[in-house]
ModelCIF file with pLDDT and N, C-alpha, C, O atoms, coordinates in Angstrom:
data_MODEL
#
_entry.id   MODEL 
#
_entity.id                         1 
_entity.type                       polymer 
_entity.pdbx_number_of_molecules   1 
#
_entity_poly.entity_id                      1 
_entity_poly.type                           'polypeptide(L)' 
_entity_poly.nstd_linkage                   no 
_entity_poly.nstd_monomer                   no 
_entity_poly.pdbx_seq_one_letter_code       
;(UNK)(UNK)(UNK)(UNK)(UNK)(UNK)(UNK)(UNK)(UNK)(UNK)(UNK)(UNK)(UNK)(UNK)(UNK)(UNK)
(UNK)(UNK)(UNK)(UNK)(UNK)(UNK)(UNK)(UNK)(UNK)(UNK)(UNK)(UNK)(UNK)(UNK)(UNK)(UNK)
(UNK)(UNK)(UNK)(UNK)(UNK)(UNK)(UNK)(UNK)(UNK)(UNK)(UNK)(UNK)(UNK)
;
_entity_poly.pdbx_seq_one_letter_code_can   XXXXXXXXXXXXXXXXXXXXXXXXXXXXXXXXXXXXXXXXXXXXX 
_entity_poly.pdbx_strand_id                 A 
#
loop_
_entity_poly_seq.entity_id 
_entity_poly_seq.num 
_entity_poly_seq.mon_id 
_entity_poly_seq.hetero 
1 1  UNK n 
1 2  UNK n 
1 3  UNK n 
1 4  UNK n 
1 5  UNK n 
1 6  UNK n 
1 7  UNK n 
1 8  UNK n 
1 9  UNK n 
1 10 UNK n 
1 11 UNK n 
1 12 UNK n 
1 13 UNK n 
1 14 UNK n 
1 15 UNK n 
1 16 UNK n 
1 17 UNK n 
1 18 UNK n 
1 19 UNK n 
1 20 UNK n 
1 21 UNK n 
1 22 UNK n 
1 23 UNK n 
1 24 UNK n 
1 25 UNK n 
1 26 UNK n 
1 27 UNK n 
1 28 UNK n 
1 29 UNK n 
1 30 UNK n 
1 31 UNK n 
1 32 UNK n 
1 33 UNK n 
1 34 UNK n 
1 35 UNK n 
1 36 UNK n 
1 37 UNK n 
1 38 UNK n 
1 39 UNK n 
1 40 UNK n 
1 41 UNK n 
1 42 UNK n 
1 43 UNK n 
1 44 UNK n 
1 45 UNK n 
#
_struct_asym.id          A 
_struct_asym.entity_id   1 
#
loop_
_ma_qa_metric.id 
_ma_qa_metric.mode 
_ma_qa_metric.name 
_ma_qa_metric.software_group_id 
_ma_qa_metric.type 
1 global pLDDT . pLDDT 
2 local  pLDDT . pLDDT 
#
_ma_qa_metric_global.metric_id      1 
_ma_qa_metric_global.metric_value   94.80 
_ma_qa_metric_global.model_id       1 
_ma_qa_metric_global.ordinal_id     1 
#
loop_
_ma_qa_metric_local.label_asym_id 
_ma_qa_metric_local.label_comp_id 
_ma_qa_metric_local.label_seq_id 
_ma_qa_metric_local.metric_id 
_ma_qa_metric_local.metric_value 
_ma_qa_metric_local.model_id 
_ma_qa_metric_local.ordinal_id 
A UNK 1  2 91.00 1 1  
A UNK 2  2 95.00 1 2  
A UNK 3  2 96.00 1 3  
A UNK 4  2 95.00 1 4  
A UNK 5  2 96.00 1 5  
A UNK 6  2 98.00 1 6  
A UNK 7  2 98.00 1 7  
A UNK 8  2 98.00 1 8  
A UNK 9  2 98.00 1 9  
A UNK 10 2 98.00 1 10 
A UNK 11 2 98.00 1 11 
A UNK 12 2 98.00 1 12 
A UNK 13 2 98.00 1 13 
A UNK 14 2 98.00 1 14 
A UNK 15 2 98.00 1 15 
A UNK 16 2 98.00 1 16 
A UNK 17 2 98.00 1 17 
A UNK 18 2 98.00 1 18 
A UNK 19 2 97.00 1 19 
A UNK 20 2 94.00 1 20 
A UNK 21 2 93.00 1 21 
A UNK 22 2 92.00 1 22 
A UNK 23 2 92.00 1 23 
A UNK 24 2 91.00 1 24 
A UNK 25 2 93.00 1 25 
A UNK 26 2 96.00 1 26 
A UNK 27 2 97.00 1 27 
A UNK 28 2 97.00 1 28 
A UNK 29 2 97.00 1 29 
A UNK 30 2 96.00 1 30 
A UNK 31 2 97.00 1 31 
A UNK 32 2 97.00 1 32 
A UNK 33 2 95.00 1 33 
A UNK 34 2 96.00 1 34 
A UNK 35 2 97.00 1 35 
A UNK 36 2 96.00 1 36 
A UNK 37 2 95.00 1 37 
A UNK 38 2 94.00 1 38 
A UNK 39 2 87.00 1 39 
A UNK 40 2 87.00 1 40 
A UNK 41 2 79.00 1 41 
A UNK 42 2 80.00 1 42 
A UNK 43 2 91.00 1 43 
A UNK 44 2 96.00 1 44 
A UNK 45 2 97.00 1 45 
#
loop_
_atom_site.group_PDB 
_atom_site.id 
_atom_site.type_symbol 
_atom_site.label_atom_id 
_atom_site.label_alt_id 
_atom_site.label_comp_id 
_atom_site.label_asym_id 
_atom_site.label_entity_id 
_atom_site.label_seq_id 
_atom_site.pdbx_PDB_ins_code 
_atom_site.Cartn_x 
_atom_site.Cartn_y 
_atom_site.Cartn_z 
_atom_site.occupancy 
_atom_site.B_iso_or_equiv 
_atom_site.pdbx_formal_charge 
_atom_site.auth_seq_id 
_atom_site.auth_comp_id 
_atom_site.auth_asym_id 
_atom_site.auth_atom_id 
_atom_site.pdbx_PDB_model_num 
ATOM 1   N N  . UNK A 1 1  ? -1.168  11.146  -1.138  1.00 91.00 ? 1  UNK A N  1 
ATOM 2   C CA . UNK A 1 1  ? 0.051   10.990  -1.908  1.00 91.00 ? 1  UNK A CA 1 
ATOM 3   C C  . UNK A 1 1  ? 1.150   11.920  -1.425  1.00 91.00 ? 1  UNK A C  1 
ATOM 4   O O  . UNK A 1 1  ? 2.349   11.644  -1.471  1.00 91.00 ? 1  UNK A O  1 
ATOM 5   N N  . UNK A 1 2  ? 0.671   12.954  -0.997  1.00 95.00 ? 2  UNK A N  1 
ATOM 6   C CA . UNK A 1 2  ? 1.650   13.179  0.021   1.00 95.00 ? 2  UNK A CA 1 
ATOM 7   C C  . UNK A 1 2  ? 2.672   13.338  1.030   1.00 95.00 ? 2  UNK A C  1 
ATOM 8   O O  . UNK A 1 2  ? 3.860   13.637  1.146   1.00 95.00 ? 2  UNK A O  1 
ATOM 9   N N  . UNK A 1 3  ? 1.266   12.866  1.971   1.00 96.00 ? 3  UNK A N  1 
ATOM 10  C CA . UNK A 1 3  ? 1.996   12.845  2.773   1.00 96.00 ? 3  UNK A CA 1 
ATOM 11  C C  . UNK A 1 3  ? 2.297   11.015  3.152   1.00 96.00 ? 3  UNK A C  1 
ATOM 12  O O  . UNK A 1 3  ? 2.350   10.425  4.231   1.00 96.00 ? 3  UNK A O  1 
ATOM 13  N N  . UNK A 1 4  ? 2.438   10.555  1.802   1.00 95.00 ? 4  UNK A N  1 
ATOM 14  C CA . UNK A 1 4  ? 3.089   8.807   1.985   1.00 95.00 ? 4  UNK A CA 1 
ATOM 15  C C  . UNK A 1 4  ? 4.696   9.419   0.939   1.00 95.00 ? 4  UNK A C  1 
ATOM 16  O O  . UNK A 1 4  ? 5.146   8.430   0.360   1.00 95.00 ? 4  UNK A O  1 
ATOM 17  N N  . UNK A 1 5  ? 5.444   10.541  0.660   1.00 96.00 ? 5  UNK A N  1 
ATOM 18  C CA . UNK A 1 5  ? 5.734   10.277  0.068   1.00 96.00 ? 5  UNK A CA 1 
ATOM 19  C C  . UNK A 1 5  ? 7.079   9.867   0.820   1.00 96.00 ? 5  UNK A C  1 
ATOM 20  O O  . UNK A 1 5  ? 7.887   9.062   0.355   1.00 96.00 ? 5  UNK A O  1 
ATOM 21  N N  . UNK A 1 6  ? 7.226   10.575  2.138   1.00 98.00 ? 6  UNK A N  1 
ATOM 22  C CA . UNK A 1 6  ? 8.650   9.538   3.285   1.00 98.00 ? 6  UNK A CA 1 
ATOM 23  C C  . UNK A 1 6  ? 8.163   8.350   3.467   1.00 98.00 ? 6  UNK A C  1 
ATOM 24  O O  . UNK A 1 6  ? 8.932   7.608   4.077   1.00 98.00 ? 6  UNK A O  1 
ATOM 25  N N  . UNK A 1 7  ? 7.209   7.913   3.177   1.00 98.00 ? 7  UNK A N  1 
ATOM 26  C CA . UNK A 1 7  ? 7.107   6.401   3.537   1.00 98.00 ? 7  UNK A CA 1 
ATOM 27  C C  . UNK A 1 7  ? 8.023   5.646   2.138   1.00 98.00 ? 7  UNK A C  1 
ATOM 28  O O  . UNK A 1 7  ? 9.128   5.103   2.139   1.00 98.00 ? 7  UNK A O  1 
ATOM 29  N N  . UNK A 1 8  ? 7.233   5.835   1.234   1.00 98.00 ? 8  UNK A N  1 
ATOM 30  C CA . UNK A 1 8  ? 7.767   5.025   -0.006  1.00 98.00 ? 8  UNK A CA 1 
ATOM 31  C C  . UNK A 1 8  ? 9.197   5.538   -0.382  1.00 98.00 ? 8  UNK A C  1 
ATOM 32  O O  . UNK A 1 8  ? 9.741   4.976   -1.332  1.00 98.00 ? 8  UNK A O  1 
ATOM 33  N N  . UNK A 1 9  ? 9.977   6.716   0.368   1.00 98.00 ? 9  UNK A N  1 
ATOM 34  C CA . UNK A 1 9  ? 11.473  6.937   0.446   1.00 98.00 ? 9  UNK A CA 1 
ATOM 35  C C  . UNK A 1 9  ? 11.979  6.310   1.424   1.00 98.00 ? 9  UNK A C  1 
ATOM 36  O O  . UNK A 1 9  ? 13.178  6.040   1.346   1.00 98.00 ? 9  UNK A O  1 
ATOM 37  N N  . UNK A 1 10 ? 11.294  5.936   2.507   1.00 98.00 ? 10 UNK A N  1 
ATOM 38  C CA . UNK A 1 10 ? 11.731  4.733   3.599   1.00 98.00 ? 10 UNK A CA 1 
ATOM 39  C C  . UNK A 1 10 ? 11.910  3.990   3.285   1.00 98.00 ? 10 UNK A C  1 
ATOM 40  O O  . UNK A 1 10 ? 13.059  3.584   3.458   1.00 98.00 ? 10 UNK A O  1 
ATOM 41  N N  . UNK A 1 11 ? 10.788  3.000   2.422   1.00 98.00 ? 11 UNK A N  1 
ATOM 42  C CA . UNK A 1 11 ? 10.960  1.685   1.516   1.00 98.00 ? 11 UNK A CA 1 
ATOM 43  C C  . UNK A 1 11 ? 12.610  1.815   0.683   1.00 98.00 ? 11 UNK A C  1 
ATOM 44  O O  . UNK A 1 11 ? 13.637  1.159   0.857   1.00 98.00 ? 11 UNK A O  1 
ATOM 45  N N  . UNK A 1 12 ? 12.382  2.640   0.006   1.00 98.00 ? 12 UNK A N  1 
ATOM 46  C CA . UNK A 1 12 ? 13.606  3.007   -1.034  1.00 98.00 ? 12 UNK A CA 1 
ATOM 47  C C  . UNK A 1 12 ? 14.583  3.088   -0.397  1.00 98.00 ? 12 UNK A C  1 
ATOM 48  O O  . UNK A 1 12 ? 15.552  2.567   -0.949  1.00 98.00 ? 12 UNK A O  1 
ATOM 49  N N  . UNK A 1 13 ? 14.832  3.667   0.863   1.00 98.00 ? 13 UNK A N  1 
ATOM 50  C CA . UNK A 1 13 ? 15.954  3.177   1.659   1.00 98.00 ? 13 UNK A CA 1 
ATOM 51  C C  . UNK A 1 13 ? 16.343  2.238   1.934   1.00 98.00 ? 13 UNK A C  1 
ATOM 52  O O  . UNK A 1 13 ? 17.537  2.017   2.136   1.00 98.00 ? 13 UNK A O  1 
ATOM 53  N N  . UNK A 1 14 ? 15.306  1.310   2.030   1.00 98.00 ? 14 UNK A N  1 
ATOM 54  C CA . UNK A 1 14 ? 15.993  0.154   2.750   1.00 98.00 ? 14 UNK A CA 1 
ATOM 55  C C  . UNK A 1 14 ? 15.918  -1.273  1.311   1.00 98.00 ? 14 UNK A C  1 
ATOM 56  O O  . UNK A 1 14 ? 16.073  -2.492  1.225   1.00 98.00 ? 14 UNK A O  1 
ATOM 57  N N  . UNK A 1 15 ? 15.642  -0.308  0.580   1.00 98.00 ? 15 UNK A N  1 
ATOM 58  C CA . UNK A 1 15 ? 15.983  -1.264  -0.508  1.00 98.00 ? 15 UNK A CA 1 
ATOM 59  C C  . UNK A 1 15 ? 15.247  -1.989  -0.915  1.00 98.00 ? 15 UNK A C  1 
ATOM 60  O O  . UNK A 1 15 ? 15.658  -3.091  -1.280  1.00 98.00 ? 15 UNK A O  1 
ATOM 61  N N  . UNK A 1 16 ? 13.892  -1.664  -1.011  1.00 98.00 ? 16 UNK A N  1 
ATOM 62  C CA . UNK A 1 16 ? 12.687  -2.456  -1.382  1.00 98.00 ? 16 UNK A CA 1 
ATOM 63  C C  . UNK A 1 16 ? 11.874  -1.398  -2.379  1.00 98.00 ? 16 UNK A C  1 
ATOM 64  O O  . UNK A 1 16 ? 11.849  -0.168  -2.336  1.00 98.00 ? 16 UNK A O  1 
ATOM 65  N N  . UNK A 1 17 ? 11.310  -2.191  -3.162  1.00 98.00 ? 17 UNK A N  1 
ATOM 66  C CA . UNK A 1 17 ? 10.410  -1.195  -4.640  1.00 98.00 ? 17 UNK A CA 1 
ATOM 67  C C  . UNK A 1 17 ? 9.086   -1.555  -3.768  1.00 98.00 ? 17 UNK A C  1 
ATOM 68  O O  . UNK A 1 17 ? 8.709   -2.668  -3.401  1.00 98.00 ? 17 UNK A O  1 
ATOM 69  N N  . UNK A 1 18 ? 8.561   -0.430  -3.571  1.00 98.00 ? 18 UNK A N  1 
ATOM 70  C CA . UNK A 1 18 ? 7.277   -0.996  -2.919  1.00 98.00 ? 18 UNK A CA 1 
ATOM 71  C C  . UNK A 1 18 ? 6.526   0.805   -3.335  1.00 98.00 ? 18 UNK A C  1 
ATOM 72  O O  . UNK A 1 18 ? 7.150   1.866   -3.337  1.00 98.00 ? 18 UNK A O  1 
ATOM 73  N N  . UNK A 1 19 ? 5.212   0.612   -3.608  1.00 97.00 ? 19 UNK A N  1 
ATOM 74  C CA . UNK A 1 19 ? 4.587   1.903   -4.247  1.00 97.00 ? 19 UNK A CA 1 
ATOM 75  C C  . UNK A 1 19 ? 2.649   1.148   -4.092  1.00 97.00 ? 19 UNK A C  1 
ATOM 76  O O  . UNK A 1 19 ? 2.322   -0.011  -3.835  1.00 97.00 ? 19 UNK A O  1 
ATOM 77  N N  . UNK A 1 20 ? 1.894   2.175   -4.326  1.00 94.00 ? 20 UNK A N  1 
ATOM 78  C CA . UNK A 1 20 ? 0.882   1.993   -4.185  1.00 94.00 ? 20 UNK A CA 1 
ATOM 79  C C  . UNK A 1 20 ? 0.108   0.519   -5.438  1.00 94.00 ? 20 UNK A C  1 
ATOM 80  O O  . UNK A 1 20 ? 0.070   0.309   -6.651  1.00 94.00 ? 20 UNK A O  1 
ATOM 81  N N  . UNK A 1 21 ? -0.201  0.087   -4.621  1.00 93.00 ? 21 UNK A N  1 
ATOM 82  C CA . UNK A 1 21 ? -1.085  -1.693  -5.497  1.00 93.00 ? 21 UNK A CA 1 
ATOM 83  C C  . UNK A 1 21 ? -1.593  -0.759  -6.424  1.00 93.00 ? 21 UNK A C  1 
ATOM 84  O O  . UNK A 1 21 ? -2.295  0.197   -6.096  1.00 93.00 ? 21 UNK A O  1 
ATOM 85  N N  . UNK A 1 22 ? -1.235  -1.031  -7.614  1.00 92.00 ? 22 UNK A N  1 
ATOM 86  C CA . UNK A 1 22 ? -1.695  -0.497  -9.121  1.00 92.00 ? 22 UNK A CA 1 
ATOM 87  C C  . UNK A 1 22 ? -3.135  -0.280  -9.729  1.00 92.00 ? 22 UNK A C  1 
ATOM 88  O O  . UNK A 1 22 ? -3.490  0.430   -10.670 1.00 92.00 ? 22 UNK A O  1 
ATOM 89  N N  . UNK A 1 23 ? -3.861  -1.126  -8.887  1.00 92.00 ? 23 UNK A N  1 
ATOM 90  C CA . UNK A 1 23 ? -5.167  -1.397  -8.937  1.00 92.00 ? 23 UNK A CA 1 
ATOM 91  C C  . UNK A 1 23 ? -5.923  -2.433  -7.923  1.00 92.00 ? 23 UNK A C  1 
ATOM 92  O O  . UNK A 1 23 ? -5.291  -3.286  -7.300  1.00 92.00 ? 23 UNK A O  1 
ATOM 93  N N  . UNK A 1 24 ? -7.442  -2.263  -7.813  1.00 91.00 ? 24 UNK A N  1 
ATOM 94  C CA . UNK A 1 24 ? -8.168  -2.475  -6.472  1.00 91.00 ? 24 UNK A CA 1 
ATOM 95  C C  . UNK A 1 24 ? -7.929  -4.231  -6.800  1.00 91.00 ? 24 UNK A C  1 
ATOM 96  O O  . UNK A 1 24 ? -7.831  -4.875  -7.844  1.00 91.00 ? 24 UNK A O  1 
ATOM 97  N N  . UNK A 1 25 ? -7.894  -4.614  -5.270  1.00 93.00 ? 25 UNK A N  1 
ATOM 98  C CA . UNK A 1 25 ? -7.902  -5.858  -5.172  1.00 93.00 ? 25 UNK A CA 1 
ATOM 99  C C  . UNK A 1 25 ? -8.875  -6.774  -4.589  1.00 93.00 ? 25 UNK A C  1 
ATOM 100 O O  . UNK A 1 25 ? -9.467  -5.862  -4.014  1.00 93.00 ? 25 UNK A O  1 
ATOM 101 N N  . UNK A 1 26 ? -9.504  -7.752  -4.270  1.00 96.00 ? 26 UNK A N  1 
ATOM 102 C CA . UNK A 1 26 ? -10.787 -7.964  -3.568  1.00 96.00 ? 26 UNK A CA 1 
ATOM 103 C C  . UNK A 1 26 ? -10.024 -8.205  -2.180  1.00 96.00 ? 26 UNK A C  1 
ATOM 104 O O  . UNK A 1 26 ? -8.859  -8.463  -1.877  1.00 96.00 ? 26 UNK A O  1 
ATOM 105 N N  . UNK A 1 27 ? -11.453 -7.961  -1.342  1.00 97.00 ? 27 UNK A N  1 
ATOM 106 C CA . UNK A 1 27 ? -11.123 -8.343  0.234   1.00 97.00 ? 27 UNK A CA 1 
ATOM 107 C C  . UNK A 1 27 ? -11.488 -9.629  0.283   1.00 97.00 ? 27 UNK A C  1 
ATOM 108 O O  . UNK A 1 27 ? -12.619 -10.069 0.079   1.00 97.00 ? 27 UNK A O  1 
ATOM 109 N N  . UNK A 1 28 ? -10.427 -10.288 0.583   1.00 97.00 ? 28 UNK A N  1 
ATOM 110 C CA . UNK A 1 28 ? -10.551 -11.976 1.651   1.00 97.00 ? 28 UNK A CA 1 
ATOM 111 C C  . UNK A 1 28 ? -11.237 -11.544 2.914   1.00 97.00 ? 28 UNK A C  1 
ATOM 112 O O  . UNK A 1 28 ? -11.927 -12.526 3.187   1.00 97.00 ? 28 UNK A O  1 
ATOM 113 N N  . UNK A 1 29 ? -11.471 -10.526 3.956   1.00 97.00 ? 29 UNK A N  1 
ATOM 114 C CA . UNK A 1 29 ? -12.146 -10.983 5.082   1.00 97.00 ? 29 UNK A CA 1 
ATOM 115 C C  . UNK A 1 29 ? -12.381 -9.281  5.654   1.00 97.00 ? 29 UNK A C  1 
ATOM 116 O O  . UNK A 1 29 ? -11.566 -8.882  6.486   1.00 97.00 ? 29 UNK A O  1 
ATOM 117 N N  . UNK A 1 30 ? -13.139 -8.622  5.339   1.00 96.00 ? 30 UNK A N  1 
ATOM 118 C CA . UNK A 1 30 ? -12.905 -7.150  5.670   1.00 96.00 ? 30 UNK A CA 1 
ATOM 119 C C  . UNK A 1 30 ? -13.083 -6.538  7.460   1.00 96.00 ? 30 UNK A C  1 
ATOM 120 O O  . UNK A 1 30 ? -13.012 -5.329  7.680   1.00 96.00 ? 30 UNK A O  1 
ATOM 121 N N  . UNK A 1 31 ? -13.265 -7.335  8.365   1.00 97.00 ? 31 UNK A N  1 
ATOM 122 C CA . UNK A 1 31 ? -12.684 -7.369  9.665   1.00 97.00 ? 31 UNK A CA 1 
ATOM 123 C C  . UNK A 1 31 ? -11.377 -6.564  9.705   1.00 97.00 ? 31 UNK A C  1 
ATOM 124 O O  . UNK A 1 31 ? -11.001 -5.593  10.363  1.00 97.00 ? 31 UNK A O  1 
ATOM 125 N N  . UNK A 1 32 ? -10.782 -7.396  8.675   1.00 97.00 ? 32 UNK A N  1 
ATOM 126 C CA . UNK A 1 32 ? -9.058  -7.606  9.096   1.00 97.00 ? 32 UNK A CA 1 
ATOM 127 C C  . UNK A 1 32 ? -8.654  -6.380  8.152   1.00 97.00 ? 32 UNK A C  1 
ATOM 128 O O  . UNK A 1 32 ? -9.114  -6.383  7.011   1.00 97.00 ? 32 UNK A O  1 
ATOM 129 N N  . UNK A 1 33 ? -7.816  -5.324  8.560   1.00 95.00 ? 33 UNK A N  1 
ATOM 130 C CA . UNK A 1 33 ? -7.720  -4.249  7.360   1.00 95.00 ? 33 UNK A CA 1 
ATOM 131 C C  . UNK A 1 33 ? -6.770  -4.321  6.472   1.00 95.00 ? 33 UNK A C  1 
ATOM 132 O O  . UNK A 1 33 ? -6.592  -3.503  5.570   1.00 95.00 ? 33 UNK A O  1 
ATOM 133 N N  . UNK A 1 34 ? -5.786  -5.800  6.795   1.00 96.00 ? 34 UNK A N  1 
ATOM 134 C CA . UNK A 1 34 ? -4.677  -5.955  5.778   1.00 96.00 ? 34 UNK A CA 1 
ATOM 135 C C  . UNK A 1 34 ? -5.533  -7.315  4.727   1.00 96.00 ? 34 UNK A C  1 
ATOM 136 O O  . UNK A 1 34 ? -5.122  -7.861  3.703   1.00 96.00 ? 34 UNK A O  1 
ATOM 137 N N  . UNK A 1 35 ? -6.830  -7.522  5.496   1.00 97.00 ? 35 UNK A N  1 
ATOM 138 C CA . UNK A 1 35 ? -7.311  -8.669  4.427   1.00 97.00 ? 35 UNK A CA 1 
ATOM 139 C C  . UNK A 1 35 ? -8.504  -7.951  3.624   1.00 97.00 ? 35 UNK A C  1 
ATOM 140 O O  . UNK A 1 35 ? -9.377  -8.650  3.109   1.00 97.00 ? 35 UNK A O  1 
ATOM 141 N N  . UNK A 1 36 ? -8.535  -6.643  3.527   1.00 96.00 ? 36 UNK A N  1 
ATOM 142 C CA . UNK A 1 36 ? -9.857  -6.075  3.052   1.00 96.00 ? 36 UNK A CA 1 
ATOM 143 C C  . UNK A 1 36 ? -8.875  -6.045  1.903   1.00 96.00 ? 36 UNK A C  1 
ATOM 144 O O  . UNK A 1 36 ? -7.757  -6.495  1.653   1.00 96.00 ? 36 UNK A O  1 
ATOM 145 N N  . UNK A 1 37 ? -10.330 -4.889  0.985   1.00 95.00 ? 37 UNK A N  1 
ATOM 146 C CA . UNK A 1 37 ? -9.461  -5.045  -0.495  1.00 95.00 ? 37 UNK A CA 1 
ATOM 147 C C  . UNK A 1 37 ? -8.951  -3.463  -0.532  1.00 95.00 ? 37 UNK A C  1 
ATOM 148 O O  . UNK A 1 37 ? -9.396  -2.403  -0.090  1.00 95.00 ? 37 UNK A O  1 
ATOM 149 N N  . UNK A 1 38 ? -7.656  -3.909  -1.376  1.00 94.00 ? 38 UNK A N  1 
ATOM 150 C CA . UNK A 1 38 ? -6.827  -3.039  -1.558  1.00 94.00 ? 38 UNK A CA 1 
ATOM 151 C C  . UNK A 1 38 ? -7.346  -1.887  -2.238  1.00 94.00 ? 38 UNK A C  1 
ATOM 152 O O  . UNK A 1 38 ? -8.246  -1.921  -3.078  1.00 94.00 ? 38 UNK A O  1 
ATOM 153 N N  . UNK A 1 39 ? -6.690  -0.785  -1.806  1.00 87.00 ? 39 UNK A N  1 
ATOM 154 C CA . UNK A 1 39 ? -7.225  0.779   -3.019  1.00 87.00 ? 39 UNK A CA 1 
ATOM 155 C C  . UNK A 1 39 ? -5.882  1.437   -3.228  1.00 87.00 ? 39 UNK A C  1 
ATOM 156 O O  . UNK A 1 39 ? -4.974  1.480   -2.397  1.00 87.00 ? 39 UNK A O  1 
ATOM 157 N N  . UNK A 1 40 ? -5.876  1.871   -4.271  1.00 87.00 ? 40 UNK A N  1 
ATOM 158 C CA . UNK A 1 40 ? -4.281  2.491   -4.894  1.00 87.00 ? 40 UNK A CA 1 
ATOM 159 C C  . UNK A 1 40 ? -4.104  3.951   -4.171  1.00 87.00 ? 40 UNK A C  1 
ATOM 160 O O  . UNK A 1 40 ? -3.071  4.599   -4.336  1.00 87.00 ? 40 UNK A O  1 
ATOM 161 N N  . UNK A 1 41 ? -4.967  4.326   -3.524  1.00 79.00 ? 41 UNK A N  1 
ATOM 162 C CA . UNK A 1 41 ? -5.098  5.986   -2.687  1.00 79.00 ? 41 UNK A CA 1 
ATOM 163 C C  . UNK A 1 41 ? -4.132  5.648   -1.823  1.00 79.00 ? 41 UNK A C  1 
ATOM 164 O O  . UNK A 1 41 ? -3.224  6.463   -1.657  1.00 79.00 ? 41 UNK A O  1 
ATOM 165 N N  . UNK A 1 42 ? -4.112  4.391   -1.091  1.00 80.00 ? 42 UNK A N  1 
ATOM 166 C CA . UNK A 1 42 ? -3.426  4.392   0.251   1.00 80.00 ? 42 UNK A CA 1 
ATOM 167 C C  . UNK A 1 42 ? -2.918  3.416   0.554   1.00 80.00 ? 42 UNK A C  1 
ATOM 168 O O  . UNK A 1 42 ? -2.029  3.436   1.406   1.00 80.00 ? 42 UNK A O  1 
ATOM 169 N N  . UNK A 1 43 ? -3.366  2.115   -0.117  1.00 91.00 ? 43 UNK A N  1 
ATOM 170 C CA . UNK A 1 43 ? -2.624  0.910   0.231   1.00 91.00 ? 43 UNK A CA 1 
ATOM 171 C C  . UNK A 1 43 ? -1.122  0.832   -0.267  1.00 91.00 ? 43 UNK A C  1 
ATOM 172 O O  . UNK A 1 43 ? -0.917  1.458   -1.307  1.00 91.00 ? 43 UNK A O  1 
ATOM 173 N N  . UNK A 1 44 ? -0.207  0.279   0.200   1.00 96.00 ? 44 UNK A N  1 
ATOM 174 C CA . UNK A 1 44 ? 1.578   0.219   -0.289  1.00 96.00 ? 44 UNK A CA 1 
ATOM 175 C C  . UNK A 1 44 ? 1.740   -1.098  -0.373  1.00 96.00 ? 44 UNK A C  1 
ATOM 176 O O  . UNK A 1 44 ? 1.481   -1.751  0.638   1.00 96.00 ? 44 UNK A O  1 
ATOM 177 N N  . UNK A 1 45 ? 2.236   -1.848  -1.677  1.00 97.00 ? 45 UNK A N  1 
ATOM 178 C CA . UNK A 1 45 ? 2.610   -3.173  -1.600  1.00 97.00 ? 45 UNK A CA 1 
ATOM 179 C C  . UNK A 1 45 ? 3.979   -2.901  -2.148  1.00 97.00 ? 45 UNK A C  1 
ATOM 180 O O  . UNK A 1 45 ? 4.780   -3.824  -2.293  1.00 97.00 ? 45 UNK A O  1 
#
């Protein structure tokens, strides 16, 4: 949480609300690391 916190002020720059997925999501295909399931520690939607 940290050290994402210039990321999610990047977002905010450019004008998008984007913050950690509120809660876990299931993985569609866990190969793929944008299709695994989400965790609120680190994922940004």
């Amino acid at each position: 949480h940290l050290l994402c916190e210039p990321i999610l002020d990047a977002f905010d720059r450019l004008g998008i609300d984007a913050d950690y997925v509120p809660e876990s999501v299931p993985e569609i295909w866990s190969p793929a690391c944008y299709l695994r399931a989400l965790h609120p520690a680190h994922d940004i939607v």
